[in-house]
C-alpha atoms as a PDB file:
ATOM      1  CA  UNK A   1      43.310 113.125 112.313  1.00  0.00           C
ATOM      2  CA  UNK A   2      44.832 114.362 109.367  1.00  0.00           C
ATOM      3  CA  UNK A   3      44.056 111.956 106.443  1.00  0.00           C
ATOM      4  CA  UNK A   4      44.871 111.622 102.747  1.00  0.00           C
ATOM      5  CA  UNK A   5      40.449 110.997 102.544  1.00  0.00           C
ATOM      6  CA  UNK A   6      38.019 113.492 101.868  1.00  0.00           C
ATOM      7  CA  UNK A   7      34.886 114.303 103.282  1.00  0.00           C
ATOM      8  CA  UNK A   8      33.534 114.278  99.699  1.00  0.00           C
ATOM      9  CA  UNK A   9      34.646 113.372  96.167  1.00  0.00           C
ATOM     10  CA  UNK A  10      37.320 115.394  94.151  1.00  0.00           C
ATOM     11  CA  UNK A  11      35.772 116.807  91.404  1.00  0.00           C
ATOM     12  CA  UNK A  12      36.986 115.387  88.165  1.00  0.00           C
ATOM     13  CA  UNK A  13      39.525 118.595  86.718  1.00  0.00           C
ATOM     14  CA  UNK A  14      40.020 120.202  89.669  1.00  0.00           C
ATOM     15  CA  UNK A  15      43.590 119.721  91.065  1.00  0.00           C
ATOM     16  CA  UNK A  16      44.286 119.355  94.660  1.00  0.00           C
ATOM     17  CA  UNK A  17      48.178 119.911  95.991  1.00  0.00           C
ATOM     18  CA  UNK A  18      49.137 116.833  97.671  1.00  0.00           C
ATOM     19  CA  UNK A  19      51.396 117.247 101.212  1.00  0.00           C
ATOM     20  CA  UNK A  20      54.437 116.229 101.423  1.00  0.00           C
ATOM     21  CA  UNK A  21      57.539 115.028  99.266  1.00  0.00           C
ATOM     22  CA  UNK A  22      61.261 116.433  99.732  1.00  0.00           C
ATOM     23  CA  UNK A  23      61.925 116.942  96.222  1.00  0.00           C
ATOM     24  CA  UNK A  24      58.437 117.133  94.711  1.00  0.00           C
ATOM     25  CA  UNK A  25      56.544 119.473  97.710  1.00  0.00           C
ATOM     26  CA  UNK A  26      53.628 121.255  96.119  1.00  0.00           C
ATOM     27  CA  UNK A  27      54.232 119.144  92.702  1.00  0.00           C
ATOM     28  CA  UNK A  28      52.023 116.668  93.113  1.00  0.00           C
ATOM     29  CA  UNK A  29      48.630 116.800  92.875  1.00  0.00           C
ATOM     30  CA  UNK A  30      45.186 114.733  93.015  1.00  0.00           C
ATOM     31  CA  UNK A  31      42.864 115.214  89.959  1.00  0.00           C
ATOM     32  CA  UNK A  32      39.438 113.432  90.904  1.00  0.00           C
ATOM     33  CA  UNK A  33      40.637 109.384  91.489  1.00  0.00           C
ATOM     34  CA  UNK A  34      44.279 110.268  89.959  1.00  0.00           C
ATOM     35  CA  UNK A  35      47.670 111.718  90.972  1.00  0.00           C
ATOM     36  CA  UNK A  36      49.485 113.353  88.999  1.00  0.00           C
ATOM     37  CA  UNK A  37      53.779 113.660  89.311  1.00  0.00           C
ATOM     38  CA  UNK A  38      55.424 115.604  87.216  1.00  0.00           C
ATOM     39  CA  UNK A  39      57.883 113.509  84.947  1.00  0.00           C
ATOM     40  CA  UNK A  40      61.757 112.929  86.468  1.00  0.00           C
ATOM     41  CA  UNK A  41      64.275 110.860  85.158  1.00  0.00           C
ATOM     42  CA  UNK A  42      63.425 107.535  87.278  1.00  0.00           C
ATOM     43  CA  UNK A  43      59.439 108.248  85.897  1.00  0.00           C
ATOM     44  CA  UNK A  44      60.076 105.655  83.162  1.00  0.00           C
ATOM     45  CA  UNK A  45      61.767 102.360  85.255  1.00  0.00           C
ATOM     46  CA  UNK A  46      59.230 103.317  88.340  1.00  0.00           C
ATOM     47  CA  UNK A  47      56.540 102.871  86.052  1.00  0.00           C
ATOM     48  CA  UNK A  48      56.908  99.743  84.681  1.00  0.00           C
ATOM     49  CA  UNK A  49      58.271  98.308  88.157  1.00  0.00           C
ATOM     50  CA  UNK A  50      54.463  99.807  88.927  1.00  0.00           C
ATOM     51  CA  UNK A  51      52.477  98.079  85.847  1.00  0.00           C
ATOM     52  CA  UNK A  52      54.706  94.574  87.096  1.00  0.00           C
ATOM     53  CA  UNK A  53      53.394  95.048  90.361  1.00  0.00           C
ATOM     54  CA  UNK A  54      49.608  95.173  89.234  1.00  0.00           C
ATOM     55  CA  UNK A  55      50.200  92.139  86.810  1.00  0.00           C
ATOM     56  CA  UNK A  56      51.246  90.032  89.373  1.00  0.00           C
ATOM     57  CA  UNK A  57      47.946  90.751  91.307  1.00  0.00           C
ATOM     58  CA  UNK A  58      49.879  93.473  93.820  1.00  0.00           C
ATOM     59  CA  UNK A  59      47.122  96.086  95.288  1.00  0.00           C
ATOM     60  CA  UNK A  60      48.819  97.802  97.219  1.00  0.00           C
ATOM     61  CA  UNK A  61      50.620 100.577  95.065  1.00  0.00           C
ATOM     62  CA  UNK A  62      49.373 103.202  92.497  1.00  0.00           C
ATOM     63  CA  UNK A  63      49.305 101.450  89.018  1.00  0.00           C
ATOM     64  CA  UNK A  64      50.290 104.082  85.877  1.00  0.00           C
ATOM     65  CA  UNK A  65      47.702 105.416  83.843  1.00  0.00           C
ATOM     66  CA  UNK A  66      49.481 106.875  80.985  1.00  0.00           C
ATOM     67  CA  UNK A  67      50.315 110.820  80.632  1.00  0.00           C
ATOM     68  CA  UNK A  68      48.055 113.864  80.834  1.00  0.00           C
ATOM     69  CA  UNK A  69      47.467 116.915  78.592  1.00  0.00           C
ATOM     70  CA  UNK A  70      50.463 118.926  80.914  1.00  0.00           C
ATOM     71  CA  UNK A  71      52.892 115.826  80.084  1.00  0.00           C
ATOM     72  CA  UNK A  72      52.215 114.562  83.628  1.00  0.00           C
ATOM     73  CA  UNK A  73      52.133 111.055  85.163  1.00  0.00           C
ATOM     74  CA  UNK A  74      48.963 109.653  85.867  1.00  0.00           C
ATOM     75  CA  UNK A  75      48.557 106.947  88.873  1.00  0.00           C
ATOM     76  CA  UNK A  76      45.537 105.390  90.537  1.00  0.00           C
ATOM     77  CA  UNK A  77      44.606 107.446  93.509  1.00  0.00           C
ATOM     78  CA  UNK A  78      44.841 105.018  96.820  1.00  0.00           C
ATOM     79  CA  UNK A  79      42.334 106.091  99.002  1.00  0.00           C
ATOM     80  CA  UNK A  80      42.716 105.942 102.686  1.00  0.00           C
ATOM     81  CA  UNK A  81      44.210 107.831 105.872  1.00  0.00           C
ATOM     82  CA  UNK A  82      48.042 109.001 105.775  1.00  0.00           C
ATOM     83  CA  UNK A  83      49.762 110.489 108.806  1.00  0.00           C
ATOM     84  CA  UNK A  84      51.539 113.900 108.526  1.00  0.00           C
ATOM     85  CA  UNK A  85      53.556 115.199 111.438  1.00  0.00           C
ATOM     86  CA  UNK A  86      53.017 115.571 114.704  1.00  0.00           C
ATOM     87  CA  UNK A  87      51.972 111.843 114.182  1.00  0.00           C
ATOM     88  CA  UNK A  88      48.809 110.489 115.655  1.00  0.00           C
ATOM     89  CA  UNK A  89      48.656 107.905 118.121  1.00  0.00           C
ATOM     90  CA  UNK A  90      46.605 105.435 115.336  1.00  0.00           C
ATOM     91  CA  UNK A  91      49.795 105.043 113.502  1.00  0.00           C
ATOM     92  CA  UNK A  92      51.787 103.528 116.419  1.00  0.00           C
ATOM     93  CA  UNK A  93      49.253 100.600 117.043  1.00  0.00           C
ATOM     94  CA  UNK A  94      50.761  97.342 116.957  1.00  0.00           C
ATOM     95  CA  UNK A  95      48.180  96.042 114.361  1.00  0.00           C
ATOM     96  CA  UNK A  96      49.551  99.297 111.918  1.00  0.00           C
ATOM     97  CA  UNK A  97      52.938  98.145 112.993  1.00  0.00           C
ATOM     98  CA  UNK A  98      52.821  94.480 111.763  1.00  0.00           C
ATOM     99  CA  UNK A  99      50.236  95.739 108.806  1.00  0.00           C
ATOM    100  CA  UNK A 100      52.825  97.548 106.794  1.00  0.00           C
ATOM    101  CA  UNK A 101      55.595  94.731 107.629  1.00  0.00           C
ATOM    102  CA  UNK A 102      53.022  91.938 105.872  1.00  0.00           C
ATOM    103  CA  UNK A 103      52.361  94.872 103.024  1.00  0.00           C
ATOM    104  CA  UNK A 104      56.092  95.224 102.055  1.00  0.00           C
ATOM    105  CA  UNK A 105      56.442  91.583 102.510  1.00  0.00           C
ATOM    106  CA  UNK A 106      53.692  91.159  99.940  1.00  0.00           C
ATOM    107  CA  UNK A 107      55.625  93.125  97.540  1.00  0.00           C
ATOM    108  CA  UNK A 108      58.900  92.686  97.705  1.00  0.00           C
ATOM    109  CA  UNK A 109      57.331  88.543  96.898  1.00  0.00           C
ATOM    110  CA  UNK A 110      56.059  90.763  94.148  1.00  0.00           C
ATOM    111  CA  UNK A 111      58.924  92.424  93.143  1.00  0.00           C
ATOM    112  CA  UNK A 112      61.029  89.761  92.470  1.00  0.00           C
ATOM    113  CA  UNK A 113      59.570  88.309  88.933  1.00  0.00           C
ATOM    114  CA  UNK A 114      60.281  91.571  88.279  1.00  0.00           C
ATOM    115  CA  UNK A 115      63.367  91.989  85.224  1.00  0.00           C
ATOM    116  CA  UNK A 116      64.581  95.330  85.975  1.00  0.00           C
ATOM    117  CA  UNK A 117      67.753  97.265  84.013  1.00  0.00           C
ATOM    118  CA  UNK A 118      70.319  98.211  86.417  1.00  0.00           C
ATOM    119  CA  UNK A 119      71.234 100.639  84.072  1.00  0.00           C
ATOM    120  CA  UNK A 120      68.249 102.790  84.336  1.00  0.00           C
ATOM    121  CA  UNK A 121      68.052 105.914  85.622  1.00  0.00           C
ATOM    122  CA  UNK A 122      66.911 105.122  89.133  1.00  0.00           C
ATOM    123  CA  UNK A 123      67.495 107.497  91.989  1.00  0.00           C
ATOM    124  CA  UNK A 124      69.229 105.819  94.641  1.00  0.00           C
ATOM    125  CA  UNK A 125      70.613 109.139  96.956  1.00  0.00           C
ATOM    126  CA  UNK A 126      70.960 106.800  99.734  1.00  0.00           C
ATOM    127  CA  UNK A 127      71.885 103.428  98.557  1.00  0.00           C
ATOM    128  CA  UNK A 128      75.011 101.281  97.977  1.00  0.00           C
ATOM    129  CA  UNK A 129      75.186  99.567  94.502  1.00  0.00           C
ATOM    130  CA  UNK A 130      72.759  96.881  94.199  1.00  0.00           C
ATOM    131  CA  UNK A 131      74.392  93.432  94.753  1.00  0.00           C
ATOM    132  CA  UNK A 132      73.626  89.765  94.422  1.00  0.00           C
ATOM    133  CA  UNK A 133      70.081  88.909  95.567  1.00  0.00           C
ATOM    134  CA  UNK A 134      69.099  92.538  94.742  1.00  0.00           C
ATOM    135  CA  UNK A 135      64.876  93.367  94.093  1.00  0.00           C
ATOM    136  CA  UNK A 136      63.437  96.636  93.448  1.00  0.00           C
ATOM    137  CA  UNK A 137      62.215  97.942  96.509  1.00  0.00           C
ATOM    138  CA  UNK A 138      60.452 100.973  97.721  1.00  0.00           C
ATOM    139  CA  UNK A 139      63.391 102.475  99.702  1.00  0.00           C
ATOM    140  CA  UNK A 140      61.526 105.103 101.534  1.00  0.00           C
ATOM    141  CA  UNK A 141      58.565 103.701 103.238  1.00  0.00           C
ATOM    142  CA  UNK A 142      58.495 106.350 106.179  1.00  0.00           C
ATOM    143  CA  UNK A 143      55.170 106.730 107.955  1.00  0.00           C
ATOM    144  CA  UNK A 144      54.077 109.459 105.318  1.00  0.00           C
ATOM    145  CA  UNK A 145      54.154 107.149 102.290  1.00  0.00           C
ATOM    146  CA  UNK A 146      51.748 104.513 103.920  1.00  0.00           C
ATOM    147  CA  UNK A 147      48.378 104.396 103.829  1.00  0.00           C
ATOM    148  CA  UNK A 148      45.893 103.013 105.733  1.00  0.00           C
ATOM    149  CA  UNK A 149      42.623 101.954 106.195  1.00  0.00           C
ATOM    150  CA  UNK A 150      40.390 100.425 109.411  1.00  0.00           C
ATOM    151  CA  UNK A 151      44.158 100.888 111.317  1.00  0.00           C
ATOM    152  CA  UNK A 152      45.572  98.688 108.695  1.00  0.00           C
ATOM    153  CA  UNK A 153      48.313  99.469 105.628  1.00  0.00           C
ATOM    154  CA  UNK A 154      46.445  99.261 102.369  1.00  0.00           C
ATOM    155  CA  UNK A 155      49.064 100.884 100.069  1.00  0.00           C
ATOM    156  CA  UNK A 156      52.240 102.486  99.576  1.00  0.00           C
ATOM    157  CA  UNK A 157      52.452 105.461  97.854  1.00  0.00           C
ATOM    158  CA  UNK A 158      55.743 108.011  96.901  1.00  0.00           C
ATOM    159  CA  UNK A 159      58.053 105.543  94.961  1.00  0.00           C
ATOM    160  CA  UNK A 160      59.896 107.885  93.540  1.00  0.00           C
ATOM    161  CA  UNK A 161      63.079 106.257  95.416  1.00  0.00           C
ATOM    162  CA  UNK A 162      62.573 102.316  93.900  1.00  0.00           C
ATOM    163  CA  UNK A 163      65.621 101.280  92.681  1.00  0.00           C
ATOM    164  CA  UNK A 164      67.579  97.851  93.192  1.00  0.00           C
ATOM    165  CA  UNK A 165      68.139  97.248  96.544  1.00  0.00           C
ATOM    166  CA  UNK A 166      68.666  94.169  98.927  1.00  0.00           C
ATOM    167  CA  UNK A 167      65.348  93.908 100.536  1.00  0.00           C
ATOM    168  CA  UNK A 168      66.812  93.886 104.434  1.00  0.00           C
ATOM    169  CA  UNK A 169      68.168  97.545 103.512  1.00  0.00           C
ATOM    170  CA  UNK A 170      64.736  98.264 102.671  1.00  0.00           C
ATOM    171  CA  UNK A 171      63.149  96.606 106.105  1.00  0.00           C
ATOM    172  CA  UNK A 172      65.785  98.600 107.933  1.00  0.00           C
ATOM    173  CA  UNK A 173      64.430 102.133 106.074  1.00  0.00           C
ATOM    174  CA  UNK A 174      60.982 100.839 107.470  1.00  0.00           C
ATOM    175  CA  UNK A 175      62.427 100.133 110.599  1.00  0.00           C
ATOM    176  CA  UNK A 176      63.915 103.850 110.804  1.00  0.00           C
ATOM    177  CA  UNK A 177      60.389 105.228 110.776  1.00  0.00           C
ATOM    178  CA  UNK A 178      57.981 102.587 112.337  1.00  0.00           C
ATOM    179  CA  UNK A 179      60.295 100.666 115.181  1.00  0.00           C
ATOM    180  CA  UNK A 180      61.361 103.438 114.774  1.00  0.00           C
ATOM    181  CA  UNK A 181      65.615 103.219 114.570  1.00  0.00           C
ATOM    182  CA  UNK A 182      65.402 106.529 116.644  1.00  0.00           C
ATOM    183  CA  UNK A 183      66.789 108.029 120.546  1.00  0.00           C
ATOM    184  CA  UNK A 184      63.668 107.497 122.333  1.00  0.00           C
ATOM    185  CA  UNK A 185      64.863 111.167 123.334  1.00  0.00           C
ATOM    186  CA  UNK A 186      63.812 111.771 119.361  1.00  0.00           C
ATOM    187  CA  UNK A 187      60.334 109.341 119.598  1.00  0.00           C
ATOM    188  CA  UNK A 188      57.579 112.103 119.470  1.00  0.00           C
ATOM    189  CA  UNK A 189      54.272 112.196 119.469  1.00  0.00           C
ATOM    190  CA  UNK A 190      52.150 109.563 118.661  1.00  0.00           C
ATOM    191  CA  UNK A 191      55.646 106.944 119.004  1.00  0.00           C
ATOM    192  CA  UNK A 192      56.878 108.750 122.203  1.00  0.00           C
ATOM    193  CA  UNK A 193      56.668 105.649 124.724  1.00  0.00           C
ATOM    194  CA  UNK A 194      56.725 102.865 122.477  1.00  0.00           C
ATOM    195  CA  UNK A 195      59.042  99.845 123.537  1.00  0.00           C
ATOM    196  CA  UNK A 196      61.469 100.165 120.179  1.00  0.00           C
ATOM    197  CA  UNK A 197      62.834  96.469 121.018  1.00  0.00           C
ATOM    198  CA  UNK A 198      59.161  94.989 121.186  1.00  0.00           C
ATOM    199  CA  UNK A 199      58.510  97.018 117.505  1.00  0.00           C
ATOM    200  CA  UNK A 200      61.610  95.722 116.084  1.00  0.00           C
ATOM    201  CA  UNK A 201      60.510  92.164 117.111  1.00  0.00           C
ATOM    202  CA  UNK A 202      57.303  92.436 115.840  1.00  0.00           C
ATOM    203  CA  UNK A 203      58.348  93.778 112.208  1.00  0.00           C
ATOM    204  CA  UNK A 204      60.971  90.694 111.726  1.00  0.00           C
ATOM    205  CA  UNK A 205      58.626  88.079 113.278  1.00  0.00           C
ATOM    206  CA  UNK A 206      55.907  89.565 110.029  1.00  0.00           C
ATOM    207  CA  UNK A 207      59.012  88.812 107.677  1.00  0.00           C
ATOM    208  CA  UNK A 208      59.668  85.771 109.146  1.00  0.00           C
ATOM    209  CA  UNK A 209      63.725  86.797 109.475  1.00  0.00           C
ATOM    210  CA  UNK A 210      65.768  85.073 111.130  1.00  0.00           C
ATOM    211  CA  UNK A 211      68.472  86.222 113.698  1.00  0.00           C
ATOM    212  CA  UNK A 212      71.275  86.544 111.181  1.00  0.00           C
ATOM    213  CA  UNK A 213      69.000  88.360 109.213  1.00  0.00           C
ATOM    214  CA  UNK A 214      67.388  90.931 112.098  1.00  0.00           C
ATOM    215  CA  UNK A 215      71.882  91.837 112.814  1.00  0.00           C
ATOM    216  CA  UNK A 216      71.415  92.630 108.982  1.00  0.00           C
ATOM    217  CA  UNK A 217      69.044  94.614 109.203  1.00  0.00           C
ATOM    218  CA  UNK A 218      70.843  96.595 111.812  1.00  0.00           C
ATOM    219  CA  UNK A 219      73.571  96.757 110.258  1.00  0.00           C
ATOM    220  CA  UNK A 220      71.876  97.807 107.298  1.00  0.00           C
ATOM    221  CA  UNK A 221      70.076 100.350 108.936  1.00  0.00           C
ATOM    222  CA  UNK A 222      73.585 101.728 110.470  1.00  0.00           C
ATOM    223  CA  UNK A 223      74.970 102.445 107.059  1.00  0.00           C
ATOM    224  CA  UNK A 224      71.526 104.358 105.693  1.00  0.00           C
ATOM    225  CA  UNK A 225      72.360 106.481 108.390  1.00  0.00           C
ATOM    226  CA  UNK A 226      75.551 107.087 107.320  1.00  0.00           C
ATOM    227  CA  UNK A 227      74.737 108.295 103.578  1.00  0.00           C
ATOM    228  CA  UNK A 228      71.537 109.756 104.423  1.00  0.00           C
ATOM    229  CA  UNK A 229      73.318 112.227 106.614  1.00  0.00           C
ATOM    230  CA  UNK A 230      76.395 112.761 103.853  1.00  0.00           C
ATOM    231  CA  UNK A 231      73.064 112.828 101.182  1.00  0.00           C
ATOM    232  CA  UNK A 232      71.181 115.749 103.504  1.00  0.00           C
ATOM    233  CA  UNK A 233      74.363 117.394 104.264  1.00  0.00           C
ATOM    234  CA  UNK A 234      74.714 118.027 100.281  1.00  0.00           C
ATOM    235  CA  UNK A 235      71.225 119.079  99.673  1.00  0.00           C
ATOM    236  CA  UNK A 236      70.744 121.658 102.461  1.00  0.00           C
ATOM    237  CA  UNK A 237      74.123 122.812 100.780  1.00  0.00           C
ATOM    238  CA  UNK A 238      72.603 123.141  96.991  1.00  0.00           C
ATOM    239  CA  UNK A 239      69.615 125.035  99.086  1.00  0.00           C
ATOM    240  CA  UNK A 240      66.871 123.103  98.503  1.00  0.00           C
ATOM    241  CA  UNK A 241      64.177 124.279 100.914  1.00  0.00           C
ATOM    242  CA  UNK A 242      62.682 121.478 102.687  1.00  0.00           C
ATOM    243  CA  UNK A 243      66.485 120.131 103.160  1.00  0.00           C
ATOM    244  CA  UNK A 244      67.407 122.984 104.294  1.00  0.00           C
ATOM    245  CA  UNK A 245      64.691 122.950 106.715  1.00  0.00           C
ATOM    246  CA  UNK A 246      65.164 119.961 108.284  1.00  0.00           C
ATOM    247  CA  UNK A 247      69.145 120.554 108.765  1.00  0.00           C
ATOM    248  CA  UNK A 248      68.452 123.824 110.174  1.00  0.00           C
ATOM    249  CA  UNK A 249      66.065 121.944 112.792  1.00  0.00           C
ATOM    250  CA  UNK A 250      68.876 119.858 113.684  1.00  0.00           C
ATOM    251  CA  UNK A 251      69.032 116.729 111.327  1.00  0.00           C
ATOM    252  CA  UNK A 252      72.857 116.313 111.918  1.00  0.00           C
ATOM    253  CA  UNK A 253      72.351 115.626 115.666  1.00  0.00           C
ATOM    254  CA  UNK A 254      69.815 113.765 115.284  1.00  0.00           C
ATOM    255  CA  UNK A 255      71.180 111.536 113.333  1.00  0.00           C
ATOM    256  CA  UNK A 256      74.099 111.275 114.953  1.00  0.00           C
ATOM    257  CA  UNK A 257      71.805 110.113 117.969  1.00  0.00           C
ATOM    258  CA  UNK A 258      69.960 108.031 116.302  1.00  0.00           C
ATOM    259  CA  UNK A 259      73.338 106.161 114.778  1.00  0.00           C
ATOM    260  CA  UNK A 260      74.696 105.755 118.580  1.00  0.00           C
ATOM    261  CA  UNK A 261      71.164 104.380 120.099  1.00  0.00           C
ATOM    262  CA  UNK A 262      71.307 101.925 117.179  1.00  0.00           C
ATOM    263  CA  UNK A 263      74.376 100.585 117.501  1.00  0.00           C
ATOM    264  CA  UNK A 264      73.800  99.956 121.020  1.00  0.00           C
ATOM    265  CA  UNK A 265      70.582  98.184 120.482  1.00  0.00           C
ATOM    266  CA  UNK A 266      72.060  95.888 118.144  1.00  0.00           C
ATOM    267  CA  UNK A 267      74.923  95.244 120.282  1.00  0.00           C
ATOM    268  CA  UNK A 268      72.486  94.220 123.761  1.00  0.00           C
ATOM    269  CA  UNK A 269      69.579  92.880 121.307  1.00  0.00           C
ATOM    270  CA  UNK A 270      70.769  91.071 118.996  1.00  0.00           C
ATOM    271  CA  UNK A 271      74.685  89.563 120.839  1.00  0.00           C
END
């Protein structure tokens, strides 16, 4: 399986590329039981949302270390297994399923002692403006930013989109990837099979939602469709590689799929 572990310890200095990452591929790196990011405009609020998250007793995200000698953010490494595509049939157990529901659960309870500045620079490509109620949230916990241990989620990693969010929008980005809010025509590898309606049950019933909340999430999940597509669309146009990438390999259609099977679910599930 391919796994964020190694076989044997990093050596301390030596920097190992990290997978992964639309707008940081090749960026990020592990340096013995660190990562380091190179420093973007959200570094700053991300960081302290971090350090809050480790004060309030929160495990299960990298906690910042300071800067390097290149300028660099440091994090805790969080060791463990994370999926890269094609996707493994481990990741699509019911007991990884329900694992990372409980682990964003845990932190968005986390989260929401948590003063943040809606006026910092956050990157939010493919969120509304934060309203009432609003926590910072991950916003992009996609099977590639979860990692796990035993079969279980142990940590999220990648927060690069945290912003101010309402925390349903950020069960319904979860949702995309782990239900996942896909065409089953779309559900590959290690997913292809899996009985969507019994994985969107299971995730709500570990947030304890109720069923005006799970048409929320729906919803919710309908409109991140929406921008991400417009937010894609504009990348692959500025020629960013990875973006471009994907859109070449037919995001737009599948997308559009994916928009269509969900607003059919919701309408039989959840009437």
């Amino acid at each position: 399986m391919t796994t964020s572990s190694d076989p044997a310890p990093v050596t301390e200095g030596i920097e190992i590329p990290l997978p992964g990452g639309m707008g940081s591929g090749g960026l990020v790196v592990r340096v013995g039981d660190t990562v380091r990011r190179p420093i973007v405009a959200q570094t700053e609020p991300v960081e302290a949302f971090l350090s809050h998250l480790a004060s309030v007793g929160f495990d299960g995200a990298p906690e910042p270390l300071g800067r390097d000698a290149k300028g660099r953010s440091i994090l805790t490494w969080m060791p463990g297994d994370v999926a890269l595509p094609p996707f493994p049939a481990w990741v699509a157990t019911d007991e990884a399923l329900v694992s990372v529901a409980l682990l964003q659960r845990r932190m968005h309870d986390a989260s929401r002692s948590f003063v943040f500045s809606p006026l910092a620079p956050w990157y939010r490509p493919n969120l509304p403006d934060a309203g009432p109620g609003a926590i910072v949230c991950h916003n992009d916990l996609c099977v590639e930013n979860v990692v796990l241990a035993d079969g279980r989620a142990t940590a999220f990693i990648d927060f690069d989109f945290s912003a101010p969010s309402d925390p349903l929008l950020d069960i319904a980005i979860a949702c995309r990837h782990w239900v996942p809010f896909k065409d089953p025509a779309d559900v590959l590898d290690g997913f292809a099979g899996v009985d969507q309606a019994r994985r969107f049950s299971l995730f709500c019933d570990a947030h304890g939602l109720s069923s005006t909340q799970r048409t929320e999430v729906v919803e919710h999940g309908l409109g991140f469709l929406d921008r991400a597509l417009v937010t894609m669309r504009a990348k692959a146009d500025e020629g960013l590689p990875l973006y471009v990438t994907v859109w070449e390999r037919g995001y737009e259609k599948q997308n559009r799929r994916s928009h269509e099977w969900l607003r059919r679910f919701g309408e039989t599930l959840l009437r």
